[in-house]
N, C-alpha and C. Protein backbone atom coordinates (compact mmCIF):
# COMPACT_ATOMS: atom_id res chain seq x y z
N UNK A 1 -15.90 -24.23 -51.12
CA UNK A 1 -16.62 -25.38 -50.66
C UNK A 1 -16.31 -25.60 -49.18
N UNK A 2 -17.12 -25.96 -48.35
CA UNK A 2 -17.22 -25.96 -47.04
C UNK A 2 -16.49 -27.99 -46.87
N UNK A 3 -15.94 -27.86 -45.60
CA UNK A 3 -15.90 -29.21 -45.31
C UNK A 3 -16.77 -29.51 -44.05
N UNK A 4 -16.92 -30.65 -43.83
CA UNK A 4 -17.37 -30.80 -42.60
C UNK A 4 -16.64 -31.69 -42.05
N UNK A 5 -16.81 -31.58 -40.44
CA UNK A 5 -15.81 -32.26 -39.65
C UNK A 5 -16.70 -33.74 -38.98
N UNK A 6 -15.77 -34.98 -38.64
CA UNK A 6 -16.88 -35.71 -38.53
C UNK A 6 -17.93 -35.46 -37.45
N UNK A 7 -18.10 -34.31 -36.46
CA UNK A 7 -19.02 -34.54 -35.21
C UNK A 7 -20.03 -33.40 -36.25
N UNK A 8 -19.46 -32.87 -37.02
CA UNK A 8 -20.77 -32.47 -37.41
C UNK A 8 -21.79 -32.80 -38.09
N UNK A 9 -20.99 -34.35 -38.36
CA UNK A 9 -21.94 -35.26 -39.50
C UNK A 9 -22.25 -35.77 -38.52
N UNK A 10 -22.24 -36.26 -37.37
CA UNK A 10 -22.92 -37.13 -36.56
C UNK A 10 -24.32 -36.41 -36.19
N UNK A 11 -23.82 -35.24 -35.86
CA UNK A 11 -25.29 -34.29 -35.58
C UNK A 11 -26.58 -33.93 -36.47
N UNK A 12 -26.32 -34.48 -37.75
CA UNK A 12 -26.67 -34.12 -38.61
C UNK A 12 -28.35 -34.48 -38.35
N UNK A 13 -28.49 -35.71 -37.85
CA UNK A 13 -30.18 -36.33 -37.85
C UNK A 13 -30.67 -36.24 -36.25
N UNK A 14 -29.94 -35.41 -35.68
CA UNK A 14 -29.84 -35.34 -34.22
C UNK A 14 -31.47 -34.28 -33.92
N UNK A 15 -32.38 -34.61 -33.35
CA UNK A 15 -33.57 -33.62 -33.01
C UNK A 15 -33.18 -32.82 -31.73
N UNK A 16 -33.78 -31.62 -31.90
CA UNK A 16 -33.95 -30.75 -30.46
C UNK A 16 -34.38 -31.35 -29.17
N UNK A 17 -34.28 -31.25 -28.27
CA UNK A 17 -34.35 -31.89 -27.14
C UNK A 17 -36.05 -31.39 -26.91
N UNK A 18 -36.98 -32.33 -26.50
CA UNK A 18 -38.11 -32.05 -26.37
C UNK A 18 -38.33 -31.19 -24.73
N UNK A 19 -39.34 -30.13 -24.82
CA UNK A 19 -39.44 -28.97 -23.71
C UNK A 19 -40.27 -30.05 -22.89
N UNK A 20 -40.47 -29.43 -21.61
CA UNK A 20 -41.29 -30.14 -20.78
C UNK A 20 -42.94 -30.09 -21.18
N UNK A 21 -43.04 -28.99 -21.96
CA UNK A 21 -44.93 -28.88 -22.38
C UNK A 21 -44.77 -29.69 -23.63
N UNK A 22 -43.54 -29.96 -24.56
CA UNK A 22 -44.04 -31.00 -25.43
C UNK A 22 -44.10 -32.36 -24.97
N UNK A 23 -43.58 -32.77 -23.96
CA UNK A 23 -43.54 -33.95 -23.69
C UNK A 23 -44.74 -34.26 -22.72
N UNK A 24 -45.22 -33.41 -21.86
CA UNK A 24 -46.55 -33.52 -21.06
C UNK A 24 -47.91 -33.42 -22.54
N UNK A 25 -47.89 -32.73 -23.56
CA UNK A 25 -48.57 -32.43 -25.02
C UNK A 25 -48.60 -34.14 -25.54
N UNK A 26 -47.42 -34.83 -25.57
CA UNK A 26 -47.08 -35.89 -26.16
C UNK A 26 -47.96 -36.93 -25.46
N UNK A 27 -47.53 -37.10 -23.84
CA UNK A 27 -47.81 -37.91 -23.20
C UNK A 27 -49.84 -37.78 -22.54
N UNK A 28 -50.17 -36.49 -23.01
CA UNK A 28 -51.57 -36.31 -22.81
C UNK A 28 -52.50 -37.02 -23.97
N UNK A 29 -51.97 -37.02 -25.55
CA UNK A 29 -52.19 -37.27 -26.57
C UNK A 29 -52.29 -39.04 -26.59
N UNK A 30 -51.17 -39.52 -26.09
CA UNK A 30 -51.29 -41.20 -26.01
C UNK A 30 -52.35 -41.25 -25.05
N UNK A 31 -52.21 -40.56 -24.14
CA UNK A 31 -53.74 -41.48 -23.04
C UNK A 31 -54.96 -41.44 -23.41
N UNK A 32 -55.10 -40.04 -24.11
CA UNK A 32 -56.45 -39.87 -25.22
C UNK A 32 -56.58 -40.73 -26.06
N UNK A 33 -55.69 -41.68 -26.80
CA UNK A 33 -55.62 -42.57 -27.65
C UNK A 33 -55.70 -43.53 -27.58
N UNK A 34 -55.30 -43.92 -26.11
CA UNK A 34 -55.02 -45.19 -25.55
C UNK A 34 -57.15 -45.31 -25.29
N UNK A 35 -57.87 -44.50 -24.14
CA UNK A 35 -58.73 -44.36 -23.97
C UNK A 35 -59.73 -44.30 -24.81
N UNK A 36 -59.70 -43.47 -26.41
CA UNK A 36 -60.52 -43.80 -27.04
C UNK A 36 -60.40 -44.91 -28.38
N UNK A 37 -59.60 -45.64 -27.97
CA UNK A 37 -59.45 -47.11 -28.28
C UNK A 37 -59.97 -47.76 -27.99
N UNK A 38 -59.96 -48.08 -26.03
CA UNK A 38 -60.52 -48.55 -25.53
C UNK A 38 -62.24 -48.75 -25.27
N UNK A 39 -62.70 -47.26 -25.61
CA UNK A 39 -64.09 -46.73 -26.00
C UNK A 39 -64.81 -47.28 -27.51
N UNK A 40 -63.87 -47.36 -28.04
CA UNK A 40 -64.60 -47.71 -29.29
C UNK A 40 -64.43 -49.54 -29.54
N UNK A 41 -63.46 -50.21 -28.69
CA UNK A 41 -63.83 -51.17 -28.53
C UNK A 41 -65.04 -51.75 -27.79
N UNK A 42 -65.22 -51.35 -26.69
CA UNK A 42 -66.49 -51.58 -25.71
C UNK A 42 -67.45 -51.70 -26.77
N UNK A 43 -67.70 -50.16 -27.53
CA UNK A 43 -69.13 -49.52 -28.31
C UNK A 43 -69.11 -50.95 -29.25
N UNK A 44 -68.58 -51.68 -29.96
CA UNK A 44 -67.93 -52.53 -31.06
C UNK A 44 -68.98 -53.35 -30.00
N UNK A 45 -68.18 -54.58 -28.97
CA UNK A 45 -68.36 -55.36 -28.43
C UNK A 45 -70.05 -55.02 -28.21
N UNK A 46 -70.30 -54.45 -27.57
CA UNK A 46 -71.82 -54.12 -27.03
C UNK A 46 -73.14 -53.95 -28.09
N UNK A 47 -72.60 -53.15 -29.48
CA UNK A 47 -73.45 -53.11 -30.56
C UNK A 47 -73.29 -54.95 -30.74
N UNK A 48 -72.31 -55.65 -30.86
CA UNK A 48 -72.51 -56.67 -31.45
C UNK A 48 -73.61 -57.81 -30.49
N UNK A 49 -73.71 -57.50 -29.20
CA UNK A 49 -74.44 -57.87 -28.14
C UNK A 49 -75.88 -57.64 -28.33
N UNK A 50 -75.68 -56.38 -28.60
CA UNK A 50 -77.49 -55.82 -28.74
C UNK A 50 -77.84 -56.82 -30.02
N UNK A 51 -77.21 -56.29 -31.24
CA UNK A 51 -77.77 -57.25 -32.32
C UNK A 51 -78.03 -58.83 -32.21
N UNK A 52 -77.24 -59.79 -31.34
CA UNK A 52 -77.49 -60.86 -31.48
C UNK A 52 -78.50 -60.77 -30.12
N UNK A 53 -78.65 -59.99 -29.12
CA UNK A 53 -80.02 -60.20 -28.54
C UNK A 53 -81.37 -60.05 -29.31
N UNK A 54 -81.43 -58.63 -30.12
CA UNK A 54 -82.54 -58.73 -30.55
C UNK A 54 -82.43 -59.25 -31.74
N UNK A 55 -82.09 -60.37 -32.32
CA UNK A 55 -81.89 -61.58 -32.96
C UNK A 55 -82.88 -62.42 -32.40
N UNK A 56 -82.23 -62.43 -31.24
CA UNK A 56 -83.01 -63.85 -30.68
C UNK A 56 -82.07 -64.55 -29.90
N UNK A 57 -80.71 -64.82 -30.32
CA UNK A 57 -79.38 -65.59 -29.85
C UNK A 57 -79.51 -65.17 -28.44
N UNK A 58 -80.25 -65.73 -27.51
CA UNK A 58 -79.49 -65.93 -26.38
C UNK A 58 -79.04 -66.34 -25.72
């Protein structure tokens, strides 16, 4: 049976250090997200515009 020592239990949930293309990968992915958030709110807001114009509500 193996023991372990305590620094190796500390390491245990420890992740790899992220490379510079995952973190530029990471940080390209939020702005795409951030942006088509922002896109599909507008589309939201504006459909709801059109409908109450050609309603009549103006």
């Amino acid at each position: 049976m193996t023991k372990f020592d305590t620094e190796a239990l500390k390491l245990v949930g420890v992740r790899r250090k992220e490379t510079a293309m995952e973190k530029t990968t990471r940080a390209a992915r939020e702005i795409l997200e951030d942006e088509n958030e922002m896109r599909r709110s507008k589309n939201e807001r504006l459909r709801r515009s059109r409908l109450q114009y050609d309603r009549g509500d103006r």
